[in-house]
Structure formats: C-alpha cells, structure tokens
PDB file of N, CA and C in Angstrom:
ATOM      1  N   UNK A   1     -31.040  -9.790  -8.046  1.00  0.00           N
ATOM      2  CA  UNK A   1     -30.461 -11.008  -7.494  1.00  0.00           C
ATOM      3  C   UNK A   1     -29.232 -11.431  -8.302  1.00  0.00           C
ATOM      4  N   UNK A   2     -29.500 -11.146  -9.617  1.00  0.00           N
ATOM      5  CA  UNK A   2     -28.074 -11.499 -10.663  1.00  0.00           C
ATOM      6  C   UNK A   2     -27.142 -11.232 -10.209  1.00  0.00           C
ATOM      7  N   UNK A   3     -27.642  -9.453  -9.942  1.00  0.00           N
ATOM      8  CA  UNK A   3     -26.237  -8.201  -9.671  1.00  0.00           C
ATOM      9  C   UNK A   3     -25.615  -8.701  -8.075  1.00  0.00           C
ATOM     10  N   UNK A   4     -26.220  -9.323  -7.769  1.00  0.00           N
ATOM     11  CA  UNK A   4     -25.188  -9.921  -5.881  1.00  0.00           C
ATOM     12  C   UNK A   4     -24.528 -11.113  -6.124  1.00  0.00           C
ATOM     13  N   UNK A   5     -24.894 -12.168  -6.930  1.00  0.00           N
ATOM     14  CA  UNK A   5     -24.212 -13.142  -7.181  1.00  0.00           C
ATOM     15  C   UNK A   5     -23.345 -12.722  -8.234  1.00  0.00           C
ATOM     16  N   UNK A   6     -23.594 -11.995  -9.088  1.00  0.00           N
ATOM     17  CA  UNK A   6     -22.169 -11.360 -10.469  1.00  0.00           C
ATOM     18  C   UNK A   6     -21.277 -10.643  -9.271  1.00  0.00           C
ATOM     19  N   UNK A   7     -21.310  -9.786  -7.901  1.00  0.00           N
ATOM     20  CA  UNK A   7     -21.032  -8.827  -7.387  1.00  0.00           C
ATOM     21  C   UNK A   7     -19.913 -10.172  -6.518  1.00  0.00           C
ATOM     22  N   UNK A   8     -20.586 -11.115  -5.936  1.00  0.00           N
ATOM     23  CA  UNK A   8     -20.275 -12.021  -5.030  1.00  0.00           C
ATOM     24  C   UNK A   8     -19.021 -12.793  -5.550  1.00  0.00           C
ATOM     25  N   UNK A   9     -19.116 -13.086  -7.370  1.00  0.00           N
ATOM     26  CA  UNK A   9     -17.950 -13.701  -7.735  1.00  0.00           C
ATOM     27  C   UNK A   9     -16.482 -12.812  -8.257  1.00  0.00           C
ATOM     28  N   UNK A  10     -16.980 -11.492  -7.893  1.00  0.00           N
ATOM     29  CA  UNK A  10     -15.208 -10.686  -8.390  1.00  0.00           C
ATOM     30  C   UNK A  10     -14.812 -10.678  -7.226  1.00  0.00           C
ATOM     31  N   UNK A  11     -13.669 -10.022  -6.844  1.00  0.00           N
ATOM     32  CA  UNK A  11     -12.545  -9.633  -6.072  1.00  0.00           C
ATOM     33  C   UNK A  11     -11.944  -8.512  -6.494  1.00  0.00           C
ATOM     34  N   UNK A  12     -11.289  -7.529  -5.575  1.00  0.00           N
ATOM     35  CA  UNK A  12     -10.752  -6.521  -5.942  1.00  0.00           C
ATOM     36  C   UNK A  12      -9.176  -7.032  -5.668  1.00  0.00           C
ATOM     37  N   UNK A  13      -7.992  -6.877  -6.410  1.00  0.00           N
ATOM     38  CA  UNK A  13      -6.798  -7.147  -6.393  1.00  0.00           C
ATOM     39  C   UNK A  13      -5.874  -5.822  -7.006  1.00  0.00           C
ATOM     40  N   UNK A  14      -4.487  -6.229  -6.565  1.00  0.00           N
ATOM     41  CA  UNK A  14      -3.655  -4.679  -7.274  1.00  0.00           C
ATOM     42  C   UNK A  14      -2.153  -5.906  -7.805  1.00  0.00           C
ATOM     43  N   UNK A  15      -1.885  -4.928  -8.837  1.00  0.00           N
ATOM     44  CA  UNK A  15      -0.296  -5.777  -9.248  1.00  0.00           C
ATOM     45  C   UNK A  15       0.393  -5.402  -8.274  1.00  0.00           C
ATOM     46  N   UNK A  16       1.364  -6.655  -7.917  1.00  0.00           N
ATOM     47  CA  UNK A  16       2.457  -6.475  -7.225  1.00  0.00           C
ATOM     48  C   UNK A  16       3.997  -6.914  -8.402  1.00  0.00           C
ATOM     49  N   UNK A  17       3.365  -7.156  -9.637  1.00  0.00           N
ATOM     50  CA  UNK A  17       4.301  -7.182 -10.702  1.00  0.00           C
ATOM     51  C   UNK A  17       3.936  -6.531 -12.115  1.00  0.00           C
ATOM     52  N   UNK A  18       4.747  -6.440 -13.374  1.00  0.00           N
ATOM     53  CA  UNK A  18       3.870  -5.719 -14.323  1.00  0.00           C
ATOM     54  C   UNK A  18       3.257  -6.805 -15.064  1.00  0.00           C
ATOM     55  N   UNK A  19       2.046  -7.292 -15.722  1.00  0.00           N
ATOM     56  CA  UNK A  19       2.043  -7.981 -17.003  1.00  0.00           C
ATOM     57  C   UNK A  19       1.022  -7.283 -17.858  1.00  0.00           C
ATOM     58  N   UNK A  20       0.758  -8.002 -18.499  1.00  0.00           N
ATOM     59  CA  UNK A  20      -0.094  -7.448 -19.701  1.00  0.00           C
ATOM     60  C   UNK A  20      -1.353  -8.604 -19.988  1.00  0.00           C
ATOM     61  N   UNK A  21      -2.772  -8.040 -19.638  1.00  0.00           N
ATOM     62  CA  UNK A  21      -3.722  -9.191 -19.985  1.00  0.00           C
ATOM     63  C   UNK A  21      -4.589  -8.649 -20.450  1.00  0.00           C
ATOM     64  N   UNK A  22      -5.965  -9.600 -20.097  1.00  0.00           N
ATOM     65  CA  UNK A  22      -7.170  -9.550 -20.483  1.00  0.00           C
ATOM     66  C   UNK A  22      -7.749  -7.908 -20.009  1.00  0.00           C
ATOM     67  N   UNK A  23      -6.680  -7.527 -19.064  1.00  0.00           N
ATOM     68  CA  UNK A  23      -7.343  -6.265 -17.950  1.00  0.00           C
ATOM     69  C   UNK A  23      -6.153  -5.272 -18.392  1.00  0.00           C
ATOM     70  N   UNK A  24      -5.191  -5.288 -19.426  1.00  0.00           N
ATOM     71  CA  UNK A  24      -4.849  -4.176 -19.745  1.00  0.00           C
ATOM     72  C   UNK A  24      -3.129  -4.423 -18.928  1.00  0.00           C
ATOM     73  N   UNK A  25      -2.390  -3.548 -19.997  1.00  0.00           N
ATOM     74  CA  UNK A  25      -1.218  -3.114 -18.933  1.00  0.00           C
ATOM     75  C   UNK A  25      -1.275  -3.208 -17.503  1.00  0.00           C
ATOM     76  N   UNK A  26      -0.864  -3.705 -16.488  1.00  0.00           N
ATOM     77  CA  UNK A  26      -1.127  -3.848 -15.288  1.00  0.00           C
ATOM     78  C   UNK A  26       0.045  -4.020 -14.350  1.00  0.00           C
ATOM     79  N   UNK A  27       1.121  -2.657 -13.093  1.00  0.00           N
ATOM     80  CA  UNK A  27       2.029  -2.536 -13.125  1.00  0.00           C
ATOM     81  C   UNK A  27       1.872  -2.548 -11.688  1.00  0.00           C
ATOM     82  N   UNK A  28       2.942  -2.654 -10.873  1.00  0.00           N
ATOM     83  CA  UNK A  28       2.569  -1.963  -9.057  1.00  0.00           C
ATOM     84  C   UNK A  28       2.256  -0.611  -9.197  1.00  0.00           C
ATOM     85  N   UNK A  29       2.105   0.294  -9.967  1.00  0.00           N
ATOM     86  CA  UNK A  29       1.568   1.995  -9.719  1.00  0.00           C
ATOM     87  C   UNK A  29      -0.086   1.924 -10.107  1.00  0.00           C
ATOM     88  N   UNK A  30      -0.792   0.924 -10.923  1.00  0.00           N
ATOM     89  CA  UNK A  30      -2.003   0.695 -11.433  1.00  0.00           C
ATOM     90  C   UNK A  30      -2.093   0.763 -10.374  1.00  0.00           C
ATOM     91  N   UNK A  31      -4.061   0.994 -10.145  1.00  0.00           N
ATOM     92  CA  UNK A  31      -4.611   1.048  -9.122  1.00  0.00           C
ATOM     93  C   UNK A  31      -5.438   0.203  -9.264  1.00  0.00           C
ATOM     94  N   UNK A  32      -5.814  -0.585  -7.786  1.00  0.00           N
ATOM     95  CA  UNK A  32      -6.317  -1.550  -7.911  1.00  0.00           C
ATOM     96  C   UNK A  32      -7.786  -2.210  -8.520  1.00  0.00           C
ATOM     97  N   UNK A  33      -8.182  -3.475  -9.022  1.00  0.00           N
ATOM     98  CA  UNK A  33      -9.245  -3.489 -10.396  1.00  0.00           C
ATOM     99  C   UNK A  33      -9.818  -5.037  -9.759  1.00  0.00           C
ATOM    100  N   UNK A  34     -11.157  -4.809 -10.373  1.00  0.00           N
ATOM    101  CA  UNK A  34     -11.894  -6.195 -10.222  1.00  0.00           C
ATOM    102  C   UNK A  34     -12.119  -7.192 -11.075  1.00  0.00           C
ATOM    103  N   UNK A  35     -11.892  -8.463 -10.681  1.00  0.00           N
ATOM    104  CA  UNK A  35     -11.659  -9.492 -11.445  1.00  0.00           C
ATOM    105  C   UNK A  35     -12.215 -10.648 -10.738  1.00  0.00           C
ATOM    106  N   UNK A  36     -12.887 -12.117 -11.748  1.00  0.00           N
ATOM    107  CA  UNK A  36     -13.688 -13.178 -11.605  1.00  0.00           C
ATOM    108  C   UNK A  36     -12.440 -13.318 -10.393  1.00  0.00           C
ATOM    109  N   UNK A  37     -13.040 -14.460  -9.389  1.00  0.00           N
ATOM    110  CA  UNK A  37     -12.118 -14.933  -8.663  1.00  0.00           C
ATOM    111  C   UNK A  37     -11.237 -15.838  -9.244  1.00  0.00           C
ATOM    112  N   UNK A  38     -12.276 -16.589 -10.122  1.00  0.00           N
ATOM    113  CA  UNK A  38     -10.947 -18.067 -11.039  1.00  0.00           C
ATOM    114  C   UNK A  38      -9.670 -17.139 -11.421  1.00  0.00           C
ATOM    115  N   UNK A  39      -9.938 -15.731 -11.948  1.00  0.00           N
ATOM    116  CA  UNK A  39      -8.597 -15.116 -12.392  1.00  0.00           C
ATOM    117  C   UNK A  39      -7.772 -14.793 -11.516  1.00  0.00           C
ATOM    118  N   UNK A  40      -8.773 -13.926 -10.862  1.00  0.00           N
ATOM    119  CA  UNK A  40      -7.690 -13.718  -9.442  1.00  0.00           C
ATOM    120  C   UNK A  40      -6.819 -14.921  -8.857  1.00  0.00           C
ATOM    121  N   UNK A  41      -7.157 -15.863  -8.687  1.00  0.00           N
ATOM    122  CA  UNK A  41      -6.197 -17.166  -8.435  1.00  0.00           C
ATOM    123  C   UNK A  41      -5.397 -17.351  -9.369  1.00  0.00           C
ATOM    124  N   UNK A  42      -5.778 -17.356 -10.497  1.00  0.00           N
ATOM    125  CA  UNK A  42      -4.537 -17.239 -11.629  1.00  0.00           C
ATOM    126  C   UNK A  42      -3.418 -16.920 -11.138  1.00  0.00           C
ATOM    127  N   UNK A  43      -4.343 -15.217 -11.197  1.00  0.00           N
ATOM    128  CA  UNK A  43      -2.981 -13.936 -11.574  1.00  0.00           C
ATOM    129  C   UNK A  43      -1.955 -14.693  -9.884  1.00  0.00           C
ATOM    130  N   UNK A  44      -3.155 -14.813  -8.934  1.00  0.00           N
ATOM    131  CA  UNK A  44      -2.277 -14.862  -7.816  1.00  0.00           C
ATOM    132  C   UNK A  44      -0.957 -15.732  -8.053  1.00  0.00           C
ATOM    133  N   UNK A  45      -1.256 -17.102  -8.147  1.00  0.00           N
ATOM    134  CA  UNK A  45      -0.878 -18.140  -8.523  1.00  0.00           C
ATOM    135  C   UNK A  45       0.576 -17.792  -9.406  1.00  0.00           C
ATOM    136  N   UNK A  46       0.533 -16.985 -10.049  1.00  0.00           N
ATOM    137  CA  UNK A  46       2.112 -16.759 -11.199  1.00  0.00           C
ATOM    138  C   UNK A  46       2.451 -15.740 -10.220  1.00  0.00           C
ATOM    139  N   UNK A  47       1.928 -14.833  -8.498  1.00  0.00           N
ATOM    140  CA  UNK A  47       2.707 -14.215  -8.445  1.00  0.00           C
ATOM    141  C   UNK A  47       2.335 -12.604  -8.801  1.00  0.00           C
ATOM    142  N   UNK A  48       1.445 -12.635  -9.494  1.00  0.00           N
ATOM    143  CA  UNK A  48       1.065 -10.856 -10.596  1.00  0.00           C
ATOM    144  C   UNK A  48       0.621 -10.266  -9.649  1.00  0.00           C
ATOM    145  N   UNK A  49      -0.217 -10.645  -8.489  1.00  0.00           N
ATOM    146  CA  UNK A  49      -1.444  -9.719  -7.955  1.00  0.00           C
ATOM    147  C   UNK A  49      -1.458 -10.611  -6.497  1.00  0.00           C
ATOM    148  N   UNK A  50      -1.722  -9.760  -5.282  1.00  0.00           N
ATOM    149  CA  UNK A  50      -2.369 -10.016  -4.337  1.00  0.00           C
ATOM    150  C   UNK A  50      -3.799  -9.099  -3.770  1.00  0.00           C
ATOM    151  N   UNK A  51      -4.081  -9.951  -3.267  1.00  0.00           N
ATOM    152  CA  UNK A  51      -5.798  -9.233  -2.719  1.00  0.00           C
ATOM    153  C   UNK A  51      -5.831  -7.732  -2.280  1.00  0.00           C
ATOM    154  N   UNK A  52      -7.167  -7.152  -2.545  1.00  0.00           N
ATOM    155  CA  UNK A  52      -7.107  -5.566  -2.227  1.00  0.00           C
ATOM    156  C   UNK A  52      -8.350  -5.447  -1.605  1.00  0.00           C
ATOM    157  N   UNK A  53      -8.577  -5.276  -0.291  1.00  0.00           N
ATOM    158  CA  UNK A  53      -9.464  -5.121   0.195  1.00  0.00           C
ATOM    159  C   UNK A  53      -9.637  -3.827   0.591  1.00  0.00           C
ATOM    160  N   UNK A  54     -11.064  -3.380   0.264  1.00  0.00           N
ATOM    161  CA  UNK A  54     -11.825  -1.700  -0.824  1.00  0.00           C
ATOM    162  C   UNK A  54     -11.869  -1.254   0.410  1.00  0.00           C
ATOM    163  N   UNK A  55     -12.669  -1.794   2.125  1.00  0.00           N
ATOM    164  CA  UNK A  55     -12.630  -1.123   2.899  1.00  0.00           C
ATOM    165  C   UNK A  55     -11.232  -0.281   3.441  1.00  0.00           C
ATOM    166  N   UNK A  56     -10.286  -1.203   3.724  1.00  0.00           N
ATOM    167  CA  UNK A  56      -8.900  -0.598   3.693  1.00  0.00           C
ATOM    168  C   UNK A  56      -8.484   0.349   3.291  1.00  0.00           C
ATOM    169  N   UNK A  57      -8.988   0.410   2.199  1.00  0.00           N
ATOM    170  CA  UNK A  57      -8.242   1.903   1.456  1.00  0.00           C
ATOM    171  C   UNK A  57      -9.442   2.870   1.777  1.00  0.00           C
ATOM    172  N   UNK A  58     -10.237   2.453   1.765  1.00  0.00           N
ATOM    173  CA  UNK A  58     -11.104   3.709   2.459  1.00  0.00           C
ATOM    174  C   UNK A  58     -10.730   4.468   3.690  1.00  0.00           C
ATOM    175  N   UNK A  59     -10.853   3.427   4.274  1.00  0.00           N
ATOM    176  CA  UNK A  59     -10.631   4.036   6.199  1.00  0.00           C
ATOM    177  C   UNK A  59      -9.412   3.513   6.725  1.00  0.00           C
ATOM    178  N   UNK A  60      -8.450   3.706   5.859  1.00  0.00           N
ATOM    179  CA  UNK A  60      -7.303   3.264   6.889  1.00  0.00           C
ATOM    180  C   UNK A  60      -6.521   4.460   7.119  1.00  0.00           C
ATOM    181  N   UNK A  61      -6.508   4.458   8.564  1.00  0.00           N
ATOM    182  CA  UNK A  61      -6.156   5.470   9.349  1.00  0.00           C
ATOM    183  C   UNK A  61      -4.809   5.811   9.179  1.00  0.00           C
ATOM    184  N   UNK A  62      -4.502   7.461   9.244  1.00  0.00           N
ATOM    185  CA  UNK A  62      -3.015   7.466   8.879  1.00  0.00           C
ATOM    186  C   UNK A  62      -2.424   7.042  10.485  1.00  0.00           C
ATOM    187  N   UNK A  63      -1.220   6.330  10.517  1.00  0.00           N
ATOM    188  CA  UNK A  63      -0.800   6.205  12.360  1.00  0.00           C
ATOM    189  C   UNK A  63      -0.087   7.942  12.727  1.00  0.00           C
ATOM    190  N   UNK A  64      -0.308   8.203  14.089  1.00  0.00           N
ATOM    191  CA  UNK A  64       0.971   8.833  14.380  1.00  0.00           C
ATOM    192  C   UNK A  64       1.956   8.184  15.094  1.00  0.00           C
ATOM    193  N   UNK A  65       3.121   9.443  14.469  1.00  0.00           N
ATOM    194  CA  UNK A  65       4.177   8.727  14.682  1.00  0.00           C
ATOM    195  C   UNK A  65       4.935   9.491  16.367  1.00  0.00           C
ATOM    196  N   UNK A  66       4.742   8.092  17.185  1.00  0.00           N
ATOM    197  CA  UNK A  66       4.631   8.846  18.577  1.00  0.00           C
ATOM    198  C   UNK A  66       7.114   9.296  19.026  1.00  0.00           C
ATOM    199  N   UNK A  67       7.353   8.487  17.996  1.00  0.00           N
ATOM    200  CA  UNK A  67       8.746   8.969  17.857  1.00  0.00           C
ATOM    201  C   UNK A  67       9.294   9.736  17.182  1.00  0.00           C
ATOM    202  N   UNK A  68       8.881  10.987  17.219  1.00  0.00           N
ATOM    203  CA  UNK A  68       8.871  12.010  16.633  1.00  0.00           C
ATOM    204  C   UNK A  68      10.429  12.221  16.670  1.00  0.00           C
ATOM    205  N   UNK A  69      10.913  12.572  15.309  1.00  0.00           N
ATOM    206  CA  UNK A  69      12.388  13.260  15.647  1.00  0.00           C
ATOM    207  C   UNK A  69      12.628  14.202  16.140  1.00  0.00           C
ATOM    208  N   UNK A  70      13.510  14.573  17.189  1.00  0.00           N
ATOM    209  CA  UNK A  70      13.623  16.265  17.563  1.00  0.00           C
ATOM    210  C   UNK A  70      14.351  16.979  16.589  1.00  0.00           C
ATOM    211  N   UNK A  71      13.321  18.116  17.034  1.00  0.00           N
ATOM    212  CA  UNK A  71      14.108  19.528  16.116  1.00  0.00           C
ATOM    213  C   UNK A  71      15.626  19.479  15.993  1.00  0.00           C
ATOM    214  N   UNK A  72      15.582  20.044  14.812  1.00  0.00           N
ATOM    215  CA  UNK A  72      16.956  19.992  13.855  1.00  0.00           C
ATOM    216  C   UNK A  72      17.124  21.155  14.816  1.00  0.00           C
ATOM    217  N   UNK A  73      17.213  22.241  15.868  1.00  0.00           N
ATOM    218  CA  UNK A  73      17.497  23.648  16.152  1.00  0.00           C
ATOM    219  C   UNK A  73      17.944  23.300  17.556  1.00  0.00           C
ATOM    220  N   UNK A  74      17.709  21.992  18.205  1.00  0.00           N
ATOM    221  CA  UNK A  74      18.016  21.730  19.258  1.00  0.00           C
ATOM    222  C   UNK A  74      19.788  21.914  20.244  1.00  0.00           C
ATOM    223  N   UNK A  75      19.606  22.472  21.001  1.00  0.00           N
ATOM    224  CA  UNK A  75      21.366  22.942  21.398  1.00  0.00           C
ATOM    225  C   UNK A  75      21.764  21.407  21.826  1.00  0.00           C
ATOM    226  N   UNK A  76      22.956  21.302  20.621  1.00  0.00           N
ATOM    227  CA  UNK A  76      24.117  20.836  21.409  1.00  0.00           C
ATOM    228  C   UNK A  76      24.413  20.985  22.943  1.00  0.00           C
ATOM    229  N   UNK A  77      24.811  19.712  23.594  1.00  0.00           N
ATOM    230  CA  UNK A  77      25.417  19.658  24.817  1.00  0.00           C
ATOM    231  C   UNK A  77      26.572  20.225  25.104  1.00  0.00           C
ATOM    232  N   UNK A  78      27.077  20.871  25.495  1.00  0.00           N
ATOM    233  CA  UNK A  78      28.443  20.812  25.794  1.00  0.00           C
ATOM    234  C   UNK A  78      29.785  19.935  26.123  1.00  0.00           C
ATOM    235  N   UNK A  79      30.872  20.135  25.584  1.00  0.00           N
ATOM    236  CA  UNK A  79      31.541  18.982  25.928  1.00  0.00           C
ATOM    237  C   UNK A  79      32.317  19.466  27.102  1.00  0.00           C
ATOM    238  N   UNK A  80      32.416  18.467  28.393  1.00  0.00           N
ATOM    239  CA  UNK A  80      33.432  18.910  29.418  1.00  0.00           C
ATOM    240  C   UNK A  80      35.151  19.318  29.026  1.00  0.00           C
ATOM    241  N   UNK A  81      35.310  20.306  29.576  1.00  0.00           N
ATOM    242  CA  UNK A  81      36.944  20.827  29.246  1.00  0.00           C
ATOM    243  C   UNK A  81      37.217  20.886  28.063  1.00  0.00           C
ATOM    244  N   UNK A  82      36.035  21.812  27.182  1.00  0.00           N
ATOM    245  CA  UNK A  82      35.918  22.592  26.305  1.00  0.00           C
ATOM    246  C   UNK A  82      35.949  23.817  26.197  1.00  0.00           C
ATOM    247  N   UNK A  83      36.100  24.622  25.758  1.00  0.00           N
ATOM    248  CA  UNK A  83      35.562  26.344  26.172  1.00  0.00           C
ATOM    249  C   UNK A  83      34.361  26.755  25.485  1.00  0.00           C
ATOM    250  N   UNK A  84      33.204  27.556  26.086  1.00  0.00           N
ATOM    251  CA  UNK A  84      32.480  27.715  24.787  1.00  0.00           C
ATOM    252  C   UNK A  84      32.570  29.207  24.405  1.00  0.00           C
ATOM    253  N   UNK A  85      32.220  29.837  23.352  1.00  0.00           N
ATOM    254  CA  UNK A  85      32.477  30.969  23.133  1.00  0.00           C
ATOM    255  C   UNK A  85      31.470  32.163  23.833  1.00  0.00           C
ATOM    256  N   UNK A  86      31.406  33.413  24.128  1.00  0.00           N
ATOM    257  CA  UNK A  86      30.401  33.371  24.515  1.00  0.00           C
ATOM    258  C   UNK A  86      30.743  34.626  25.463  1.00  0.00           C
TER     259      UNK A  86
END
C-alpha cells in the first residue's frame, strides 16, 4: 500500500533546459527521470522540465508519411520548342 501511494506521488518529466540538481546534470539529451511532484512543479515553474508521459514513449506510433517525395530518377518534362537529343 506504501509502494502505490510513494508510486502515486512522482511524475515522470524530461529537461527541456540544462541545470544541475538534486537529480544530477540534467540537459534536453538526458532521458527522461522521476521526481516528487512538489519538484516537478518547481523544476516546471523556472521552466527546466515539462511532463513525460511513460505510455507515450512506449507506443507511440511512428506516422507515415503519406507525401512521399518522388524519386530523385524521375524524367524531366520536356520543354516546348526545345530539341531533345535523341
């Protein structure tokens, strides 16, 4: 019962700036870390960190990309009252 209410008061968050704390060097390339919520409002609060929600990074789907560029091999049009070689 401890471990759901200790579990219930962190948050998972990631830097969106660098500082240096209680949790270590902490930069935008760190990966994201759990912390009391009072901190998390802190860090939020100056700006350091926004929220990281764990399912997200689990299952977030890559998109496709339905605007695909066309092939680099694709023929040129012709221009009218041009010659082409040939």
């Amino acid at each position: 019962m401890a471990q759901d209410k200790d579990a219930a008061d962190h948050v998972m968050v990631k830097a969106v700036r660098p500082f240096e704390g209680a949790e270590g060097h902490k930069d935008e390339s760190s990966p994201p870390f759990r912390v009391h919520r009072r901190r998390a409002a802190e860090l939020k609060a100056n700006g350091l960190v926004e929220d990281h929600d764990e399912a997200e990074t689990k299952a977030a789907p890559v998109p496709q990309n339905k605007m695909a560029a066309e092939p680099a091999n694709k023929a040129i049009p012709a221009v009218p009252g041009r010659r082409t070689r040939g």
